[in-house]
N, C-alpha and C. Protein backbone atom coordinates (compact mmCIF):
# COMPACT_ATOMS: atom_id res chain seq x y z
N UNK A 1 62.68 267.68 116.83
CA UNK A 1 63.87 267.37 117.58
C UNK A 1 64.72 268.62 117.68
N UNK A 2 65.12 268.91 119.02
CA UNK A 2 66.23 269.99 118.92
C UNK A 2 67.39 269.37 119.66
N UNK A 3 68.47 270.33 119.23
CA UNK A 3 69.96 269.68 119.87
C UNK A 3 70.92 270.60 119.96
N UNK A 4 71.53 270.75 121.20
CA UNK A 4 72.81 271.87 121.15
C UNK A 4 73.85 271.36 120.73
N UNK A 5 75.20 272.17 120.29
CA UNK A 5 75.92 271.94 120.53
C UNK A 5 76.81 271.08 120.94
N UNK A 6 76.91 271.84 122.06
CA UNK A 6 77.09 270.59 123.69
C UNK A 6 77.07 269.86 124.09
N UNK A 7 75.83 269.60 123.88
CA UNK A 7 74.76 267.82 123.66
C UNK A 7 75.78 267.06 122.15
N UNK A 8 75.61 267.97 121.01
CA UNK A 8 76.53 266.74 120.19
C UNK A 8 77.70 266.67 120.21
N UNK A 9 78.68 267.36 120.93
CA UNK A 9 80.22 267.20 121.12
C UNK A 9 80.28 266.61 122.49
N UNK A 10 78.90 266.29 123.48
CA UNK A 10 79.27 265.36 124.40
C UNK A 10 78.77 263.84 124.17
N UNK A 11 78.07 263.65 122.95
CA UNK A 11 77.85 262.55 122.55
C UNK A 11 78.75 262.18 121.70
N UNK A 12 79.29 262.62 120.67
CA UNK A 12 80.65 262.39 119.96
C UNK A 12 81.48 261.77 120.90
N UNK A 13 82.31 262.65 122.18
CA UNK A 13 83.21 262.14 122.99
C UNK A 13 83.24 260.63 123.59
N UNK A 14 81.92 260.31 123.71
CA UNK A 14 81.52 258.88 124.15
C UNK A 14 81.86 257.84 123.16
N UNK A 15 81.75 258.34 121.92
CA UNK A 15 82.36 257.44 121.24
C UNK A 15 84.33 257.85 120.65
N UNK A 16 84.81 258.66 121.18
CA UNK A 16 85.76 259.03 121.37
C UNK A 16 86.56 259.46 120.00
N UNK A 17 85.32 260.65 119.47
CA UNK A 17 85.64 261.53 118.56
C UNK A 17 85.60 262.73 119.70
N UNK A 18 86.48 263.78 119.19
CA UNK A 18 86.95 265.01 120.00
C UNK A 18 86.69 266.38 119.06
N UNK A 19 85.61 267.08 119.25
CA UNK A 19 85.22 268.17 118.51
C UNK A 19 85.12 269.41 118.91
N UNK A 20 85.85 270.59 118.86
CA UNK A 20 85.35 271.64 119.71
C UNK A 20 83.89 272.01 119.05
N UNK A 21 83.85 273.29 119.67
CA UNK A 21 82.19 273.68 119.49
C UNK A 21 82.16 274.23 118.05
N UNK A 22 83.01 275.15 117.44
CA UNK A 22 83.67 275.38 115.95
C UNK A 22 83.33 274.57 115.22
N UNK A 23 83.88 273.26 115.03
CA UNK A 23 83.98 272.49 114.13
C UNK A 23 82.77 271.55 114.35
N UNK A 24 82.35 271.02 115.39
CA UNK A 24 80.66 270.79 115.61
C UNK A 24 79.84 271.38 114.59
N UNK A 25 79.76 272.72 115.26
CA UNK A 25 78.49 273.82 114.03
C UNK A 25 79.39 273.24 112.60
N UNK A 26 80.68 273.53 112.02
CA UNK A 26 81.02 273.48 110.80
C UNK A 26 80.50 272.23 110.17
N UNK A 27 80.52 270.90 110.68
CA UNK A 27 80.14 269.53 110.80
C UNK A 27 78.26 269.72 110.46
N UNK A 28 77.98 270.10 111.81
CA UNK A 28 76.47 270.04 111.14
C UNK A 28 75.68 270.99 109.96
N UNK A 29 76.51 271.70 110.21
CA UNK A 29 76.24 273.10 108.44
C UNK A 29 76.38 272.15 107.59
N UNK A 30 77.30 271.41 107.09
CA UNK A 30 78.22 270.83 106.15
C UNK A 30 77.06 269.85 105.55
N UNK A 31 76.92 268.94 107.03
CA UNK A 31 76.62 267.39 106.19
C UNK A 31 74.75 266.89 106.90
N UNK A 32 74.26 268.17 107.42
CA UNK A 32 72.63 267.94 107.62
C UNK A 32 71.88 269.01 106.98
N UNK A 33 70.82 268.78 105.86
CA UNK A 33 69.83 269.12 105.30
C UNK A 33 68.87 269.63 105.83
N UNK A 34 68.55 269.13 107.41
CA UNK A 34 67.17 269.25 108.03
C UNK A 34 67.01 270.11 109.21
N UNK A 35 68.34 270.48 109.93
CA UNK A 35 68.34 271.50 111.00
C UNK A 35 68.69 272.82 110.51
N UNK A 36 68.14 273.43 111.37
CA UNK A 36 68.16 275.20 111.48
C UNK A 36 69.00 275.74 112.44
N UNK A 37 69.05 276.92 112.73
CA UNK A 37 70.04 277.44 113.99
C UNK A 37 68.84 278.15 114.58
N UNK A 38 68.44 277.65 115.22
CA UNK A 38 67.54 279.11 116.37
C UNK A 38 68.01 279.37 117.24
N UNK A 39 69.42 279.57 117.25
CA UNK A 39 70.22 280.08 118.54
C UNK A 39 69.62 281.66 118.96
N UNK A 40 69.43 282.03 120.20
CA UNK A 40 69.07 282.99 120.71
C UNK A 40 70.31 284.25 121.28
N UNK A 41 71.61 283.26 120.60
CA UNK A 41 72.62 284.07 121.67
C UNK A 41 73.57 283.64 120.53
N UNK A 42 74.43 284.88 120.41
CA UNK A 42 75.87 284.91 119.59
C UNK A 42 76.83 283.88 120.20
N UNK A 43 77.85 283.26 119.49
CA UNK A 43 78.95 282.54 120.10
C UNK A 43 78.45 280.93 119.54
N UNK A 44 79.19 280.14 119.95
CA UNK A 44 79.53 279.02 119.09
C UNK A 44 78.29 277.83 119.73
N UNK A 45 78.27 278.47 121.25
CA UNK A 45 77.17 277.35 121.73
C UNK A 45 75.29 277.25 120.97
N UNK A 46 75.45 276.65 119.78
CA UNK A 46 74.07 276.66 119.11
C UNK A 46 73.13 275.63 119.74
N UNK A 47 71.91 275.83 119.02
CA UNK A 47 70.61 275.29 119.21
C UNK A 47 70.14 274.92 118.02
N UNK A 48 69.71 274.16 117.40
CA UNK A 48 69.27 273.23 116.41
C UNK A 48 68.12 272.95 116.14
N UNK A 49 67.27 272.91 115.34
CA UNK A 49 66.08 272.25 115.39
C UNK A 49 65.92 271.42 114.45
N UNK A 50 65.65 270.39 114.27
CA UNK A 50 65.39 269.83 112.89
C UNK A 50 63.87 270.24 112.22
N UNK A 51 63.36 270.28 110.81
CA UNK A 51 62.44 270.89 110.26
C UNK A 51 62.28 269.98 109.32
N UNK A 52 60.76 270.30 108.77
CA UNK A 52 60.82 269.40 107.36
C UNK A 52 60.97 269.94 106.26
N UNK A 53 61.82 269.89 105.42
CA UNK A 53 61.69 270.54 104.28
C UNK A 53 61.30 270.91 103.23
N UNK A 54 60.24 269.54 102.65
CA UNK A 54 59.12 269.34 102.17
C UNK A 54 58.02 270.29 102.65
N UNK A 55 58.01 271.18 103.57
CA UNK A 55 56.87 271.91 104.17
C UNK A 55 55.35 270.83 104.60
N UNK A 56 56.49 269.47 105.12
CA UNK A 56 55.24 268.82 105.89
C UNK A 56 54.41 267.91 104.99
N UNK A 57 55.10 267.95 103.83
CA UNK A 57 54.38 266.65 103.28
C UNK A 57 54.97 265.28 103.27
């Protein structure tokens, strides 16, 4: 699974939480175990991947 940013501060809004892109990344650093950053580009708009951490077992 991958996910920007973007994608989760425009799904937040739908349920009518309000996040800039800052506190998004700070949010998913914080409280997910399983994504990475493979952002390709500096600045706040990230890319996500989720991974296993187990190395697949």
């Amino acid at each position: 699974m991958t996910v920007t940013t973007q994608d989760f501060v425009r799904q937040l809004e739908l349920l009518n939480w309000h996040f800039s892109l800052r506190e998004a990344n700070q949010w998913i650093k914080s409280n997910t175990a399983t994504f990475r950053d493979i952002s390709e580009q500096d600045g706040e708009a990230k890319t996500y991947k989720q991974f296993n951490p187990n190395g697949g077992i």
